[in-house]
N, C-alpha and C. Protein backbone atom coordinates (compact mmCIF):
# COMPACT_ATOMS: atom_id res chain seq x y z
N UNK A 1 -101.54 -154.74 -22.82
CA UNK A 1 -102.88 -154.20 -22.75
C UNK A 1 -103.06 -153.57 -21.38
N UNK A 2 -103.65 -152.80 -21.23
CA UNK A 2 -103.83 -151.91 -19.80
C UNK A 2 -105.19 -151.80 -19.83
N UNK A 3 -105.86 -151.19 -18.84
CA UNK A 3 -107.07 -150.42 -18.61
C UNK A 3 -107.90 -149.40 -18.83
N UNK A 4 -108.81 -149.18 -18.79
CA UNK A 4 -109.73 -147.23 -18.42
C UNK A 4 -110.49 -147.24 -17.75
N UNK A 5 -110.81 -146.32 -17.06
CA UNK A 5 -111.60 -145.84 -15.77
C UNK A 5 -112.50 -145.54 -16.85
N UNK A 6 -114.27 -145.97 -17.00
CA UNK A 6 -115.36 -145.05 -17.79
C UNK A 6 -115.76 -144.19 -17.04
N UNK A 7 -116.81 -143.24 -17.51
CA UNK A 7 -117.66 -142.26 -17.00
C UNK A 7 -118.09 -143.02 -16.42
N UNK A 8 -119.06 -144.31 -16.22
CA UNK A 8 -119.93 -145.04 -15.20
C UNK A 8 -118.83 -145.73 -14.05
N UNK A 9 -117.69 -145.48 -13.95
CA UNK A 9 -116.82 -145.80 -12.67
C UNK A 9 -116.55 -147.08 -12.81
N UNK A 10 -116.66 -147.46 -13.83
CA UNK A 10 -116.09 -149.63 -14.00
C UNK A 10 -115.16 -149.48 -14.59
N UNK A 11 -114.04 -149.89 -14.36
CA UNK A 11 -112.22 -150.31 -15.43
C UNK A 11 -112.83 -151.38 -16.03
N UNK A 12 -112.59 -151.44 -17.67
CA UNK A 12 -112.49 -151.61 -18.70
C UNK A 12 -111.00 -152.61 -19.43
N UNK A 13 -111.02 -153.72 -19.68
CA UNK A 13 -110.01 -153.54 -20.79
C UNK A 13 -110.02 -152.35 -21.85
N UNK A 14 -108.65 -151.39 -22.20
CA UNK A 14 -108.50 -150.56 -23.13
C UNK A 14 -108.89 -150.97 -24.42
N UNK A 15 -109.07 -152.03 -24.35
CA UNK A 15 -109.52 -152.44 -26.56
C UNK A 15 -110.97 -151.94 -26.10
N UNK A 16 -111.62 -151.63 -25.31
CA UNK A 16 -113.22 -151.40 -25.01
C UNK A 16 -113.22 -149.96 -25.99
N UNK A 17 -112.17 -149.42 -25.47
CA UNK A 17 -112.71 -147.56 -25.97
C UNK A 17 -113.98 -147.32 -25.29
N UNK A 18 -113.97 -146.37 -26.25
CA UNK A 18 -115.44 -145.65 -25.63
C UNK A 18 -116.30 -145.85 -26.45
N UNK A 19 -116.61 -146.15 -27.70
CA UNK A 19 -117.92 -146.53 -28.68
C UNK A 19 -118.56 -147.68 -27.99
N UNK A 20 -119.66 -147.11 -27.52
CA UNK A 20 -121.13 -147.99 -26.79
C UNK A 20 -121.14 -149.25 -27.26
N UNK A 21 -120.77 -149.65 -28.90
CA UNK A 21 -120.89 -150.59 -29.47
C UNK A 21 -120.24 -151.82 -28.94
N UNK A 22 -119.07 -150.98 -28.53
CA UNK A 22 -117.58 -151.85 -28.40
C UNK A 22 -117.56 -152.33 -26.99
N UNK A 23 -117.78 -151.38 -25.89
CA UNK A 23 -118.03 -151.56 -24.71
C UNK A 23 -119.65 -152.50 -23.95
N UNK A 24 -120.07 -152.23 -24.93
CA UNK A 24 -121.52 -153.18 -24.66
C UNK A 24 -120.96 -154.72 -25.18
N UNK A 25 -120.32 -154.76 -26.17
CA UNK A 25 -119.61 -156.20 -26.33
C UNK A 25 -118.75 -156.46 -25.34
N UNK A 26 -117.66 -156.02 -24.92
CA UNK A 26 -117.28 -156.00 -24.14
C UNK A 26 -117.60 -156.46 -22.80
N UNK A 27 -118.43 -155.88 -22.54
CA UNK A 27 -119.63 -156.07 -21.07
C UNK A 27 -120.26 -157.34 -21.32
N UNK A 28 -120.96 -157.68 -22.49
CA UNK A 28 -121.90 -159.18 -21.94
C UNK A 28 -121.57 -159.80 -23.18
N UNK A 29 -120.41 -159.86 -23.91
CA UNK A 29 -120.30 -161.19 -24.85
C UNK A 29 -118.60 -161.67 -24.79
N UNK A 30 -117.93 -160.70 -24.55
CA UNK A 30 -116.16 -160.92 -25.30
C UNK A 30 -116.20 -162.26 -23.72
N UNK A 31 -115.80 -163.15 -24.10
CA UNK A 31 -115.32 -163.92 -22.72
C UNK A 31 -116.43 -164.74 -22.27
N UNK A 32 -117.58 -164.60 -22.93
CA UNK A 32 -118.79 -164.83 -22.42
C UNK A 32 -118.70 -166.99 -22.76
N UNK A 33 -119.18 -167.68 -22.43
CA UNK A 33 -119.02 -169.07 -23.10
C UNK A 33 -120.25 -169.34 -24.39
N UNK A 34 -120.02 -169.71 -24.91
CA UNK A 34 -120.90 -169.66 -26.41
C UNK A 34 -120.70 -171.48 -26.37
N UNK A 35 -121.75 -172.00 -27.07
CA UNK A 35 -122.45 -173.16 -27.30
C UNK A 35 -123.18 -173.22 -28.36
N UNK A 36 -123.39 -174.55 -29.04
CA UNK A 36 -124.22 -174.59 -30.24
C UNK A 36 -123.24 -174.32 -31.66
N UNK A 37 -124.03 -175.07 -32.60
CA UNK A 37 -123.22 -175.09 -34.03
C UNK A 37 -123.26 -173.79 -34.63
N UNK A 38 -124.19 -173.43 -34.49
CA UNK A 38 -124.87 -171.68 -35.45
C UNK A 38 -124.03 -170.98 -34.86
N UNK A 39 -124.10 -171.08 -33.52
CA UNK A 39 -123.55 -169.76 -32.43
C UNK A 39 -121.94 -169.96 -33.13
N UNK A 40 -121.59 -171.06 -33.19
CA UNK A 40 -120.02 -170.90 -32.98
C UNK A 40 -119.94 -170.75 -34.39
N UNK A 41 -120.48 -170.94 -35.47
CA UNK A 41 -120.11 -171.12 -36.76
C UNK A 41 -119.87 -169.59 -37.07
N UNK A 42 -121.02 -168.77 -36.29
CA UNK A 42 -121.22 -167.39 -36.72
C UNK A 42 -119.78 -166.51 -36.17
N UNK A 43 -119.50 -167.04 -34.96
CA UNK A 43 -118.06 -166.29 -34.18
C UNK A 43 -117.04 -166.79 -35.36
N UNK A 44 -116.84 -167.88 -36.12
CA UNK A 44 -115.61 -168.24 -36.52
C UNK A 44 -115.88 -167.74 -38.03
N UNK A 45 -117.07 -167.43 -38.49
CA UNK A 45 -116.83 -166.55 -39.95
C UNK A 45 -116.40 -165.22 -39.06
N UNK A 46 -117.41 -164.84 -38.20
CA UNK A 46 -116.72 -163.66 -38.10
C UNK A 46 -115.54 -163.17 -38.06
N UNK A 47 -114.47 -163.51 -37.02
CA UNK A 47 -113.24 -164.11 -37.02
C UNK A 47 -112.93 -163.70 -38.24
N UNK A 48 -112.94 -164.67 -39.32
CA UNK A 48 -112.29 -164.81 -40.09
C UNK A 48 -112.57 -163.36 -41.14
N UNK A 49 -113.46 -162.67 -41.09
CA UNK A 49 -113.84 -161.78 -41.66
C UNK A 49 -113.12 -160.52 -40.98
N UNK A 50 -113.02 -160.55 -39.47
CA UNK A 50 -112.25 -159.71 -39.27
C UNK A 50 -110.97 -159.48 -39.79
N UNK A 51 -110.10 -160.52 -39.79
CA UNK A 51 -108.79 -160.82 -40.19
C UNK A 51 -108.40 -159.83 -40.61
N UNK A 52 -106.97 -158.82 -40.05
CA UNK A 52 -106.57 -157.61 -41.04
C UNK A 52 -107.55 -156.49 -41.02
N UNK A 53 -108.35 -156.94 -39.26
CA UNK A 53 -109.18 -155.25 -39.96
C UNK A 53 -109.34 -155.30 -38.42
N UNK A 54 -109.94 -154.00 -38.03
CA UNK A 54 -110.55 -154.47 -36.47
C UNK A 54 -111.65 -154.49 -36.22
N UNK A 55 -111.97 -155.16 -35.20
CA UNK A 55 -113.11 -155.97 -34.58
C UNK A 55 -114.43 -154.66 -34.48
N UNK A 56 -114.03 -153.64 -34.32
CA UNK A 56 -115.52 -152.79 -34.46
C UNK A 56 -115.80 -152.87 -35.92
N UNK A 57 -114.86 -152.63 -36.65
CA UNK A 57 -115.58 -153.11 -38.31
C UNK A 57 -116.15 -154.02 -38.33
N UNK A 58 -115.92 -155.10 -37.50
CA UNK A 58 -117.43 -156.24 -37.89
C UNK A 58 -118.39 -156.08 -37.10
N UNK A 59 -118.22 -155.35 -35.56
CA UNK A 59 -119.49 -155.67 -34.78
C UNK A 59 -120.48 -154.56 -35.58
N UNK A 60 -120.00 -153.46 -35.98
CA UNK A 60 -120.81 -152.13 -37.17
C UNK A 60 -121.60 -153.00 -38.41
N UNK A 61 -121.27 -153.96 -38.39
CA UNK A 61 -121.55 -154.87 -39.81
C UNK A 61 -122.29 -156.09 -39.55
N UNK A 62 -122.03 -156.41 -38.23
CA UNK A 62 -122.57 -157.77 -37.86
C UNK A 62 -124.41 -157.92 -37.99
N UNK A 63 -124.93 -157.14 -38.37
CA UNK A 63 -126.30 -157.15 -38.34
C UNK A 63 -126.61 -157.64 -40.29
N UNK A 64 -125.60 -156.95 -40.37
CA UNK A 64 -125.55 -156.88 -41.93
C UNK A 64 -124.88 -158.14 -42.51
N UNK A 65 -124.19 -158.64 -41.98
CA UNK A 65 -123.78 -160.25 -41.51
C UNK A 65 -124.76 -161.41 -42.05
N UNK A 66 -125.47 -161.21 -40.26
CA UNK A 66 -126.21 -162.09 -39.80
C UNK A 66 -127.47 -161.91 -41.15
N UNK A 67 -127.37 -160.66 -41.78
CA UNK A 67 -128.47 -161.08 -42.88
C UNK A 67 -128.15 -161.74 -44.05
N UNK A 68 -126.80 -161.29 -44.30
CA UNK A 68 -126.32 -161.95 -45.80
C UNK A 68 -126.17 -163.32 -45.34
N UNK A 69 -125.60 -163.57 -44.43
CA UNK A 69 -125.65 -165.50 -44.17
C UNK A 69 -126.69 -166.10 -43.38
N UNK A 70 -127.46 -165.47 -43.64
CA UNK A 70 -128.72 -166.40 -43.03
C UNK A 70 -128.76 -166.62 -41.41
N UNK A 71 -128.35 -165.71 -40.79
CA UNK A 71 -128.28 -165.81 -39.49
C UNK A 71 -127.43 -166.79 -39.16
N UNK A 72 -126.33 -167.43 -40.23
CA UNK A 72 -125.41 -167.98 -40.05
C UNK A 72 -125.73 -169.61 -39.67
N UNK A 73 -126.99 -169.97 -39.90
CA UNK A 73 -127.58 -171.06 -40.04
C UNK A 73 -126.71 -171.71 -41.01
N UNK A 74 -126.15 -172.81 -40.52
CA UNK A 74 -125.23 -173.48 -41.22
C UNK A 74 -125.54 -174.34 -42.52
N UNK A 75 -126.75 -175.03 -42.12
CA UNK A 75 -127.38 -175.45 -43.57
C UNK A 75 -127.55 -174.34 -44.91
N UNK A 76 -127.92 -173.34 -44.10
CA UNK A 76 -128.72 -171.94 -45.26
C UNK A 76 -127.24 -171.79 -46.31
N UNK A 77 -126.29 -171.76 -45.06
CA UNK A 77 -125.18 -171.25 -46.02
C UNK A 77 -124.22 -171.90 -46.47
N UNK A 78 -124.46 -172.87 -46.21
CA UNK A 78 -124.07 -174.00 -47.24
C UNK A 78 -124.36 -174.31 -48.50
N UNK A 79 -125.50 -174.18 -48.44
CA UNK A 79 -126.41 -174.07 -49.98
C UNK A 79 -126.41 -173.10 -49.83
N UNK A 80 -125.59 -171.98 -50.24
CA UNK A 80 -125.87 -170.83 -51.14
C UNK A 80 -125.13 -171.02 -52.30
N UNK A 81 -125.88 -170.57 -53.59
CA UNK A 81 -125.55 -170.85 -54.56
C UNK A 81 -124.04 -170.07 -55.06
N UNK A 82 -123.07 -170.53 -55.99
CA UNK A 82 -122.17 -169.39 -56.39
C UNK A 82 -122.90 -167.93 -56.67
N UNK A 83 -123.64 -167.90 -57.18
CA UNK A 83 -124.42 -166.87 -57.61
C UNK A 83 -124.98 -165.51 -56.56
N UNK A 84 -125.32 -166.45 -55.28
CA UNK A 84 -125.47 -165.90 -54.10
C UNK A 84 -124.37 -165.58 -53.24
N UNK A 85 -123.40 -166.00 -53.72
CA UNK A 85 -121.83 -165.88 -52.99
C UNK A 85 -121.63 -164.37 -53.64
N UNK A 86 -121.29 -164.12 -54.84
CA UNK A 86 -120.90 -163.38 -55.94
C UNK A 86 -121.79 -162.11 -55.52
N UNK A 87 -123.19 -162.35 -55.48
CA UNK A 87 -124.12 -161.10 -54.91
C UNK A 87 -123.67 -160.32 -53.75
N UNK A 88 -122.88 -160.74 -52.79
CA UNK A 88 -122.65 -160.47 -51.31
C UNK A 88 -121.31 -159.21 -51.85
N UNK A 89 -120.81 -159.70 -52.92
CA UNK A 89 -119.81 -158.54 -53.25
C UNK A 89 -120.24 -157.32 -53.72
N UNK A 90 -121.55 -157.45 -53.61
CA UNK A 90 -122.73 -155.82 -53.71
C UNK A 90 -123.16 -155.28 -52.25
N UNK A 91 -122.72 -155.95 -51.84
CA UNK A 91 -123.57 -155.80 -50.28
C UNK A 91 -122.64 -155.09 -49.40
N UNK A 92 -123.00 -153.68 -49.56
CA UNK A 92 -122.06 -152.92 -48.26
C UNK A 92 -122.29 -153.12 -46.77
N UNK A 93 -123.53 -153.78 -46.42
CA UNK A 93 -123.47 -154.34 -45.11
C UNK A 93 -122.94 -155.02 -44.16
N UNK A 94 -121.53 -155.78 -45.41
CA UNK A 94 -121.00 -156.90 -44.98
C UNK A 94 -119.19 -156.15 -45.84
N UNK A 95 -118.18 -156.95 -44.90
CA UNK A 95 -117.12 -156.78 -45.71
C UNK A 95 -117.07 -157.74 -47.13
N UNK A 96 -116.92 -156.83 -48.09
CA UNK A 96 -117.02 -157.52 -49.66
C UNK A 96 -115.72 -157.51 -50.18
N UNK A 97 -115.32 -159.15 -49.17
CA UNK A 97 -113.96 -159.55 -49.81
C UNK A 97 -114.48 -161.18 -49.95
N UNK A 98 -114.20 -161.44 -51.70
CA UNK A 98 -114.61 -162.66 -52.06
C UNK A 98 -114.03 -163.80 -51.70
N UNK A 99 -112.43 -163.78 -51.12
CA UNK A 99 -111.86 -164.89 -50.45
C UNK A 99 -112.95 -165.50 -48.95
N UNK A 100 -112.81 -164.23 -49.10
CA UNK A 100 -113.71 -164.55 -47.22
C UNK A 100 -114.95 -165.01 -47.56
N UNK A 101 -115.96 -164.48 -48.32
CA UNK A 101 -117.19 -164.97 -48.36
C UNK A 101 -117.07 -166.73 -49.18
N UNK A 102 -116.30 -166.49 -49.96
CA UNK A 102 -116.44 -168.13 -50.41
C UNK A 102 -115.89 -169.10 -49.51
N UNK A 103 -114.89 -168.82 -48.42
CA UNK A 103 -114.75 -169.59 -47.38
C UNK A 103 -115.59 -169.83 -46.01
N UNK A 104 -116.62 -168.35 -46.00
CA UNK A 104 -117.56 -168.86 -45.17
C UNK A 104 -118.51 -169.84 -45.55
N UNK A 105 -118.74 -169.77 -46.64
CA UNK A 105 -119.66 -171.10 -47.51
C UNK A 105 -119.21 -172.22 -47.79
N UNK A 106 -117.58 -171.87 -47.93
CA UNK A 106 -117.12 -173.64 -47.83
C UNK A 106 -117.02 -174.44 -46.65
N UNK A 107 -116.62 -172.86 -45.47
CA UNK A 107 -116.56 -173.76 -44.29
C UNK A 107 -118.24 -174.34 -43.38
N UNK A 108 -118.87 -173.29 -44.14
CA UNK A 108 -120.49 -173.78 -43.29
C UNK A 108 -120.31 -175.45 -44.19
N UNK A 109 -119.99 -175.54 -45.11
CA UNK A 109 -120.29 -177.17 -46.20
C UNK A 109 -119.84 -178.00 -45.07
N UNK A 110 -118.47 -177.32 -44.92
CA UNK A 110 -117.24 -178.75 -43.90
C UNK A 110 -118.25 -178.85 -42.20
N UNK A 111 -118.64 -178.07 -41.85
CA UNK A 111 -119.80 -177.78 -40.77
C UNK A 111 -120.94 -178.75 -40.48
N UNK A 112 -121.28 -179.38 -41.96
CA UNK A 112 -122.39 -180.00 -41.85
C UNK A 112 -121.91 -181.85 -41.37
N UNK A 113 -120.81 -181.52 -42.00
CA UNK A 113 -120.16 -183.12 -41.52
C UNK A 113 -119.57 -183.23 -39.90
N UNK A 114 -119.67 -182.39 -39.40
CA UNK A 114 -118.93 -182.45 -37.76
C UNK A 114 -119.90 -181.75 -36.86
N UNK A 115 -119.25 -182.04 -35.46
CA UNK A 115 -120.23 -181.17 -34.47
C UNK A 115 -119.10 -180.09 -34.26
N UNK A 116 -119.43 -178.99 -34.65
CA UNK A 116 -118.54 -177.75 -34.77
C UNK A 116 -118.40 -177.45 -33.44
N UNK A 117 -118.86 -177.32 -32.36
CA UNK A 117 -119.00 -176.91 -30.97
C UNK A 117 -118.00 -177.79 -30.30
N UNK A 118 -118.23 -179.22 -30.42
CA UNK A 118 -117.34 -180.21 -29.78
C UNK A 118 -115.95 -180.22 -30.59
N UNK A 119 -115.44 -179.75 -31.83
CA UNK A 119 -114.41 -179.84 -32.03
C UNK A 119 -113.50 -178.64 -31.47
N UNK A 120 -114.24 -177.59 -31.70
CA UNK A 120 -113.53 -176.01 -30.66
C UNK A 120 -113.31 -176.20 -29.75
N UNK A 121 -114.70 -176.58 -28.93
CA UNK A 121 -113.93 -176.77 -27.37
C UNK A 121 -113.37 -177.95 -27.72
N UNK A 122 -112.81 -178.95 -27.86
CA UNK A 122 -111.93 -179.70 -27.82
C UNK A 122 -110.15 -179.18 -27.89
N UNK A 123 -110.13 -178.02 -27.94
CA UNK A 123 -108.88 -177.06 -27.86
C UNK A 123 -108.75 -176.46 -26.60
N UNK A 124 -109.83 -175.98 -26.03
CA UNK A 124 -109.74 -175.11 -24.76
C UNK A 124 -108.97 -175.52 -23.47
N UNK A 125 -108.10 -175.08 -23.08
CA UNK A 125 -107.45 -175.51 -21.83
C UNK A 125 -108.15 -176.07 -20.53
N UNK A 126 -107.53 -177.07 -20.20
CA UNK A 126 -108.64 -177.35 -18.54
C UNK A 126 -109.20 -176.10 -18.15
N UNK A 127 -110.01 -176.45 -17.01
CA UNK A 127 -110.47 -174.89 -16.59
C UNK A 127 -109.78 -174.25 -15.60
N UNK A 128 -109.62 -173.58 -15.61
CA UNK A 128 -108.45 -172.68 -14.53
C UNK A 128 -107.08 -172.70 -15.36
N UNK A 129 -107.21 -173.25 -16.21
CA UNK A 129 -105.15 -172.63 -17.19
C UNK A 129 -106.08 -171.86 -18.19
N UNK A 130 -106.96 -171.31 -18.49
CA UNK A 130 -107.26 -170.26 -19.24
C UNK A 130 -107.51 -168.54 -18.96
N UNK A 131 -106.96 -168.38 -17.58
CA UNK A 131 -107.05 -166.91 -17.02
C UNK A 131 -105.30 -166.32 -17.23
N UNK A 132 -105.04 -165.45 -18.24
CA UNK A 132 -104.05 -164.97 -18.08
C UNK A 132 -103.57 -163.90 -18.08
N UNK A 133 -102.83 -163.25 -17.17
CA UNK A 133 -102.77 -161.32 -16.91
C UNK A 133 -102.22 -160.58 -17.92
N UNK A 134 -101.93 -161.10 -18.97
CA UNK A 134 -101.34 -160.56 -20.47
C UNK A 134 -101.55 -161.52 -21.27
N UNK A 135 -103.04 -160.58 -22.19
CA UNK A 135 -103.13 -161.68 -23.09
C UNK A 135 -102.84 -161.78 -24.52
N UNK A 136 -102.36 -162.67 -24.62
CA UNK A 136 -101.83 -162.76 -26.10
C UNK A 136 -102.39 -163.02 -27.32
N UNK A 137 -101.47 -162.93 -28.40
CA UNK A 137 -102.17 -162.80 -29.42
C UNK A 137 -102.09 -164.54 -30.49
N UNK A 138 -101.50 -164.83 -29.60
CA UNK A 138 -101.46 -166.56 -30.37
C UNK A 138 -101.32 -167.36 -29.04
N UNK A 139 -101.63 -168.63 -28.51
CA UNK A 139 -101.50 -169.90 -27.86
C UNK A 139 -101.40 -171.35 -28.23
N UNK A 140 -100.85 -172.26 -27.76
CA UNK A 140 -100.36 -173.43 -28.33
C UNK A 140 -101.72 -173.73 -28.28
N UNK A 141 -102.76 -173.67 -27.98
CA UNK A 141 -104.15 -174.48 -28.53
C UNK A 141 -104.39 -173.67 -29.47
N UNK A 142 -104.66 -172.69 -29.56
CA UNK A 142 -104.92 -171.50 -31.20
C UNK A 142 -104.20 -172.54 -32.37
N UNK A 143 -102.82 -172.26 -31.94
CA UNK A 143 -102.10 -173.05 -33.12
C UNK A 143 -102.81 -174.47 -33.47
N UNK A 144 -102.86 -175.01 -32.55
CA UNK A 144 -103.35 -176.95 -32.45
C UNK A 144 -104.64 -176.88 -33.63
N UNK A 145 -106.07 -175.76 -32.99
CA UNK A 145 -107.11 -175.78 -33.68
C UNK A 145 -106.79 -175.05 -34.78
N UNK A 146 -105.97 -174.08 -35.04
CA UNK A 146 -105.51 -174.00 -36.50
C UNK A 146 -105.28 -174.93 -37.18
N UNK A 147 -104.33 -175.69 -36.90
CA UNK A 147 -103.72 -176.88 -37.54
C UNK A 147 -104.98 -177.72 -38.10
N UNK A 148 -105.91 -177.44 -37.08
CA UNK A 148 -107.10 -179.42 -37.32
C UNK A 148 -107.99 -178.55 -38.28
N UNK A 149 -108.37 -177.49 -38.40
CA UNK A 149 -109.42 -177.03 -39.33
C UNK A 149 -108.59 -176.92 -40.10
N UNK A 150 -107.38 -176.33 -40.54
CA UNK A 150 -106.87 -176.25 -42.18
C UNK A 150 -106.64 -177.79 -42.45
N UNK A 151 -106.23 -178.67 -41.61
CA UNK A 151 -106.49 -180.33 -42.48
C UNK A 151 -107.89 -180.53 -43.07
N UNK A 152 -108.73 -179.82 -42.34
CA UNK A 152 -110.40 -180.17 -42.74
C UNK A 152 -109.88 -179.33 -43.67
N UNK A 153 -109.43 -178.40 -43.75
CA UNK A 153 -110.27 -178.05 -45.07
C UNK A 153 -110.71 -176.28 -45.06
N UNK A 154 -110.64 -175.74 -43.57
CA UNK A 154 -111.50 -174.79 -43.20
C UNK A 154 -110.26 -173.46 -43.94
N UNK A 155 -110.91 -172.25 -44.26
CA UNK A 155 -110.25 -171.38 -44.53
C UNK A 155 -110.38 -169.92 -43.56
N UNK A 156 -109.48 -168.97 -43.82
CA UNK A 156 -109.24 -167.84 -42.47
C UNK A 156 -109.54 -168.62 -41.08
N UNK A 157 -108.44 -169.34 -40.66
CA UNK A 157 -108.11 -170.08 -39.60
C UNK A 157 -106.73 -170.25 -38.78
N UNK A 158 -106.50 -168.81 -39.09
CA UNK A 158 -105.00 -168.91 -38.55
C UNK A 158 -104.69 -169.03 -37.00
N UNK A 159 -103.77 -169.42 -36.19
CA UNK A 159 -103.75 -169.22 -35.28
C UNK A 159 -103.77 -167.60 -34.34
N UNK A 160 -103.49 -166.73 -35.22
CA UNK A 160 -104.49 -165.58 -34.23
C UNK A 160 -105.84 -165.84 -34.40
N UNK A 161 -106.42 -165.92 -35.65
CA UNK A 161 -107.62 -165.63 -35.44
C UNK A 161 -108.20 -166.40 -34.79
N UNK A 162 -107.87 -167.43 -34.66
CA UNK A 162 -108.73 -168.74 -33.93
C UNK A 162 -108.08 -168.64 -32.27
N UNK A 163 -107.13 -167.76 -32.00
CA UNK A 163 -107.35 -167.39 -30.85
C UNK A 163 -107.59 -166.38 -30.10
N UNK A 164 -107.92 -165.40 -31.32
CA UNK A 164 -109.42 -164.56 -30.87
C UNK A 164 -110.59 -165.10 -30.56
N UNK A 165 -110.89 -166.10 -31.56
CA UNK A 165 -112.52 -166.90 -31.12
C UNK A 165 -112.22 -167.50 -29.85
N UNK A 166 -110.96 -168.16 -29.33
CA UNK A 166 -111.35 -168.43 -28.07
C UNK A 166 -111.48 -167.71 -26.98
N UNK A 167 -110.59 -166.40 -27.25
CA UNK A 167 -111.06 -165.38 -25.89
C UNK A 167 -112.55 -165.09 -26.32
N UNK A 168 -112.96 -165.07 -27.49
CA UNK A 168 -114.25 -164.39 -27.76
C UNK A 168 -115.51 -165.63 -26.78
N UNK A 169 -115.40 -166.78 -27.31
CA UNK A 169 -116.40 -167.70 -27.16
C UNK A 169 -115.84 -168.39 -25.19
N UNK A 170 -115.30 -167.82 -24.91
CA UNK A 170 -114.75 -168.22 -23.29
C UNK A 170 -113.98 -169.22 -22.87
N UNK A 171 -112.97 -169.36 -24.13
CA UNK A 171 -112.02 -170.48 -23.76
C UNK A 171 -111.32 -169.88 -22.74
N UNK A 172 -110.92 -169.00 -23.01
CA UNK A 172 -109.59 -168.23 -22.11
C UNK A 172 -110.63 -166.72 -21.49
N UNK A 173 -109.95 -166.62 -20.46
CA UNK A 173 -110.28 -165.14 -19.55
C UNK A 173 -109.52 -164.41 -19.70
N UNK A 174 -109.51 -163.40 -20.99
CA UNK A 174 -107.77 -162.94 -20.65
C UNK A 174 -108.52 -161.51 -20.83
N UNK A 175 -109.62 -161.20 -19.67
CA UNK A 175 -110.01 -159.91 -19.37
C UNK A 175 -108.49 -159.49 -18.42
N UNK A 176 -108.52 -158.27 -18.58
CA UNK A 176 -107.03 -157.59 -17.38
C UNK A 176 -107.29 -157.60 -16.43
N UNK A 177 -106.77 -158.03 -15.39
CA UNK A 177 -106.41 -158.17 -13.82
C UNK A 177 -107.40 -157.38 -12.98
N UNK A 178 -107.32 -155.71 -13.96
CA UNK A 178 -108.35 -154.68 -13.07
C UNK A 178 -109.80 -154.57 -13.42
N UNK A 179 -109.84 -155.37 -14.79
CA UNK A 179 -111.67 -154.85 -15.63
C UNK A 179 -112.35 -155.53 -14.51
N UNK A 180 -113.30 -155.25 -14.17
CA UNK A 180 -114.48 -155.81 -13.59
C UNK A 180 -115.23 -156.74 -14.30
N UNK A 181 -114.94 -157.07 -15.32
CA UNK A 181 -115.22 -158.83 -15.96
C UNK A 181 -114.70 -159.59 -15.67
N UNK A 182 -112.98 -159.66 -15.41
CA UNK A 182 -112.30 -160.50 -14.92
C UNK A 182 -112.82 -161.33 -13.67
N UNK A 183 -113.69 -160.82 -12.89
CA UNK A 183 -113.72 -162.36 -11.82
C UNK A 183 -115.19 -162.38 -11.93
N UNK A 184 -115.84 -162.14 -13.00
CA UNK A 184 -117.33 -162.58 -13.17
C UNK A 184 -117.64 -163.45 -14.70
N UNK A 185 -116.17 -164.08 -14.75
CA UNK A 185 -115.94 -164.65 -15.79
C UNK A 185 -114.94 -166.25 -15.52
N UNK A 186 -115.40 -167.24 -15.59
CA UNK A 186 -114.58 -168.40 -15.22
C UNK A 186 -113.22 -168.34 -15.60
């Protein structure tokens, strides 16, 4: 991964591009630390919705998301009915792939039995072994919390994707050496 110089004079990680969308995430969420059951439940459907696609396809969608699952309120979408699962495959707001949506509803179910927040971070490296100058696309904690959610039960939980959610939710800093997030980020 390398860098870009923007028009506003700040280096960038290169996955930023130039779509406002991407770079405004970029700027105040990718790396950011996230807390709470909703918050994290919502990063790890997302995640999993990304899977096989890229990440501006969901942030373009994420509004459209946050409506089909209830703002990702873990109770709401737990109880959604099959019926309401099945509807979402009408819904161009959202990616309408039925593996994914019936696993965000199974995994909000497995959600209600755990503290979802304390089991994620329960993967994250001490603090200070999570800054690294090339960052990768899998880590032996990715793998670990892969491993403990597919025993639960959880589905689209592979070890990339689940170690996207941790650069996403601030396990790891693996902004590049030159972005100007990198040292305004633990």
């Amino acid at each position: 991964m390398t860098t870009r110089l923007h028009e506003d004079g700040l280096v960038r990680c290169s996955w930023a591009g130039t779509d406002p969308l991407y770079v405004k995430y970029h700027d105040t969420e990718w790396g950011v630390e996230v807390r709470g059951n909703n918050a994290m439940f919502e990063r790890l459907s997302l995640e999993g919705f990304q899977a096989g696609l890229s990440w501006i396809t969901i942030l373009k969608r994420r509004d459209g998301f946050r409506s089909a699952f209830h703002d990702f309120e873990i109770d709401k979408v737990a109880s959604m009915a099959d019926a309401e699962g099945e509807a979402l495959m009408l819904n161009d707001g959202i990616i309408r792939n039925r593996a994914k949506i019936r696993s965000t509803i199974k995994n909000a179910q497995l959600c209600q039995q755990l503290d979802l927040t304390e089991l994620l971070w329960s993967f994250a490296p001490i603090s200070g072994e999570g800054k690294s100058s090339s960052p990768r696309a899998v880590s032996e904690e990715s793998t670990a919390m892969s491993k403990s959610l597919r025993k639960l039960g959880f589905g689209f939980v592979g070890p990339t994707t689940m170690h996207a959610l941790m650069q996403a939710v601030g396990m790891f800093n693996e902004h590049q050496v030159e972005c100007f997030r990198r040292s305004q980020l633990p």
